[in-house]
N, C-alpha and C. Protein backbone atom coordinates (compact mmCIF):
# COMPACT_ATOMS: atom_id res chain seq x y z
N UNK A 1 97.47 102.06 86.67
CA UNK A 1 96.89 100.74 86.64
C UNK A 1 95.47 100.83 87.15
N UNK A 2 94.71 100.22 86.70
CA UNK A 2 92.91 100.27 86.87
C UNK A 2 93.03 99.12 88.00
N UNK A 3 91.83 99.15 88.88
CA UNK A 3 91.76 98.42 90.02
C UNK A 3 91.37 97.42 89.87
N UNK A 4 90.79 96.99 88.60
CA UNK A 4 90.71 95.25 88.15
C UNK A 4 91.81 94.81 87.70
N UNK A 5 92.85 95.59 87.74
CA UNK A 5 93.97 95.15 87.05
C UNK A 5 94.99 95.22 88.43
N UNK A 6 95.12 95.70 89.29
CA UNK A 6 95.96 95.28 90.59
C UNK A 6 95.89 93.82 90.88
N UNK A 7 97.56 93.33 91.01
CA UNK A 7 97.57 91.92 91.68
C UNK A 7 98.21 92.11 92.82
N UNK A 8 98.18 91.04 93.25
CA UNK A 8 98.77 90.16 94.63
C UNK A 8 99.80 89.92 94.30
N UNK A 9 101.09 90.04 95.02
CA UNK A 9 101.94 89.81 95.00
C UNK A 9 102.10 87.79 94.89
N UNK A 10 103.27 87.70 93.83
CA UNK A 10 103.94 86.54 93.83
C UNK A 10 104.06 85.79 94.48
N UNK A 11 104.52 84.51 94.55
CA UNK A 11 105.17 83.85 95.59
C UNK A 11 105.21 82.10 95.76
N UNK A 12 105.59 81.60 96.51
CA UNK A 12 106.31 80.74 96.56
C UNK A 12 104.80 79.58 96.20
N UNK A 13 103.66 79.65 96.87
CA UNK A 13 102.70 78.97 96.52
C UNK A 13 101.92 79.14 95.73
N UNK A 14 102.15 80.64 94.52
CA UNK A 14 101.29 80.17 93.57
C UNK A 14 101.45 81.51 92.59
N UNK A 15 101.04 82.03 91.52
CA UNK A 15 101.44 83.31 90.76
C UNK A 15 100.00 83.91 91.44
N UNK A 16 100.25 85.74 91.23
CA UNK A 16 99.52 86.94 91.56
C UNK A 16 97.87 86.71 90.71
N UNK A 17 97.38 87.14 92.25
CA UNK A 17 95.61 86.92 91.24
C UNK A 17 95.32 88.44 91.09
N UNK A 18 94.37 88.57 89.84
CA UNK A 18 93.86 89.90 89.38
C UNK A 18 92.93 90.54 90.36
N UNK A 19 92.43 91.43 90.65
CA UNK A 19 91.67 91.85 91.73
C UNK A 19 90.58 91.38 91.81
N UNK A 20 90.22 90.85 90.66
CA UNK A 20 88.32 90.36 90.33
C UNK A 20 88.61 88.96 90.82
N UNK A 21 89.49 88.38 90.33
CA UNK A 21 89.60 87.14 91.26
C UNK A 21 89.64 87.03 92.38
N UNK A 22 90.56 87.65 93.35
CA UNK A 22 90.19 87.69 94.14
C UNK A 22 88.54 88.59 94.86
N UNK A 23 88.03 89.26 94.54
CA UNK A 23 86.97 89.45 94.65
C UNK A 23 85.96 88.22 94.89
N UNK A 24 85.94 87.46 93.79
CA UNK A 24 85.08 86.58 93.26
C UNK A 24 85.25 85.55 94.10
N UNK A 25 86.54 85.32 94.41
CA UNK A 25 86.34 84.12 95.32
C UNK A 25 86.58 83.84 96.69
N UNK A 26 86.44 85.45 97.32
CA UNK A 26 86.51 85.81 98.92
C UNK A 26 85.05 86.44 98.78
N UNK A 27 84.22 86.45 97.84
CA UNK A 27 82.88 86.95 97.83
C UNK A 27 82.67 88.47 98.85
N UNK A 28 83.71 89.09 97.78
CA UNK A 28 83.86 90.39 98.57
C UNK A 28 83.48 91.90 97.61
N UNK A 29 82.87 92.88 98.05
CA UNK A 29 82.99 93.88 97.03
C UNK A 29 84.40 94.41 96.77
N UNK A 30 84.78 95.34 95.77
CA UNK A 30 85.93 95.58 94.93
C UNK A 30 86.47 96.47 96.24
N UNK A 31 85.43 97.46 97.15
CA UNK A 31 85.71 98.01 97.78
C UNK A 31 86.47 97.40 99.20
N UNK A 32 85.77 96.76 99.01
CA UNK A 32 86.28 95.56 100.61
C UNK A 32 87.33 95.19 100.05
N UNK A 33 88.12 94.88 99.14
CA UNK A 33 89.14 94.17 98.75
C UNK A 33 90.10 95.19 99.33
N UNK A 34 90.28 96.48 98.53
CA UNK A 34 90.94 97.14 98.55
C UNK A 34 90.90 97.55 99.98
N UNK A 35 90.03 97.93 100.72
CA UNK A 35 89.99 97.90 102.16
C UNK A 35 91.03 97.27 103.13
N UNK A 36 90.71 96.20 102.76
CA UNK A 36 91.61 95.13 103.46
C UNK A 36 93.20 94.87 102.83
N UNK A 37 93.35 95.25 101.35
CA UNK A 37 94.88 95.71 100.96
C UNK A 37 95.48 96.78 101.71
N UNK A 38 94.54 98.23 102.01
CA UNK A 38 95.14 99.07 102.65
C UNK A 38 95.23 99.03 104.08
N UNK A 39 94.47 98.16 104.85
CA UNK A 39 95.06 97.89 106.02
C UNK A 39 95.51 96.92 106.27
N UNK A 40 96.33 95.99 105.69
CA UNK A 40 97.22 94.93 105.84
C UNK A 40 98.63 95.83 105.07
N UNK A 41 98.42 97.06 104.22
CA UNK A 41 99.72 97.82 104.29
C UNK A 41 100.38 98.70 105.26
N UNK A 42 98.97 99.01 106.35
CA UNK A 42 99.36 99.78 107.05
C UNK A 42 99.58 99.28 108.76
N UNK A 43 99.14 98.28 108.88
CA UNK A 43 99.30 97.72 110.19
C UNK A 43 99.07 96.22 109.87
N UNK A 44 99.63 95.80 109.13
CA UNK A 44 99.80 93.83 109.09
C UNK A 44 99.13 93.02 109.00
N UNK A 45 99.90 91.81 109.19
CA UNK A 45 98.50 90.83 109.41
C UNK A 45 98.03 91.06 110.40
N UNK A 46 98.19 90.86 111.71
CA UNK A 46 97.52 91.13 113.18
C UNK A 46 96.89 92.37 112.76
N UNK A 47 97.20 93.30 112.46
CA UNK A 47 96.40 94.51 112.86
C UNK A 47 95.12 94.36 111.51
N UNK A 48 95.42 93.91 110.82
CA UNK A 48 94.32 93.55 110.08
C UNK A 48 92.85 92.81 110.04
N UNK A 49 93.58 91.56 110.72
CA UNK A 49 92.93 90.44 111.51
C UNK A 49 92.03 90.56 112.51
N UNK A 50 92.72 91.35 113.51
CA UNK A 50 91.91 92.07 115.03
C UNK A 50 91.29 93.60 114.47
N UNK A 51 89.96 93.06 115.41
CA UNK A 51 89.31 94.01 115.30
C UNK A 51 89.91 95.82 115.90
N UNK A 52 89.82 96.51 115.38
CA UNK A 52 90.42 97.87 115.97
C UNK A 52 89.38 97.73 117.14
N UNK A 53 89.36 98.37 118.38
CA UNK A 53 88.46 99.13 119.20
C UNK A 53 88.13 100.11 119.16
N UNK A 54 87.17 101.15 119.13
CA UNK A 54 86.70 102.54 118.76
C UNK A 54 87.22 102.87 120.41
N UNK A 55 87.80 104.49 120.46
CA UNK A 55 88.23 105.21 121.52
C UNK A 55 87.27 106.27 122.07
N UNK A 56 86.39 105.14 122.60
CA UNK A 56 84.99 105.53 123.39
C UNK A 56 85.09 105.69 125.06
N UNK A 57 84.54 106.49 125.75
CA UNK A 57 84.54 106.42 127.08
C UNK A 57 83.07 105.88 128.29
């Protein structure tokens, strides 16, 4: 599947948007999209949401 062609999952408030849509109307690059898909797969909403802290001394 091509990355303009990835959707959003289904659901109760509304059918899956194409990736450009969402792009287009979070005024985000294609890259940022996907960004934020892969870390809301890998640590959630919260961990998505909150900023990480860098492990600085």
């Amino acid at each position: 599947m091509k990355a303009d062609e990835e959707k959003t999952d289904e659901g109760p408030a509304g059918p899956a948007w194409l990736n450009d849509r969402i792009v287009e109307a979070l005024e985000l690059s294609s890259g940022g999209a996907q960004g934020i898909r892969r870390r809301f797969s890998g640590r959630g909403v919260e961990g998505t949401v909150e900023r990480k802290m860098p492990d600085r001394e």
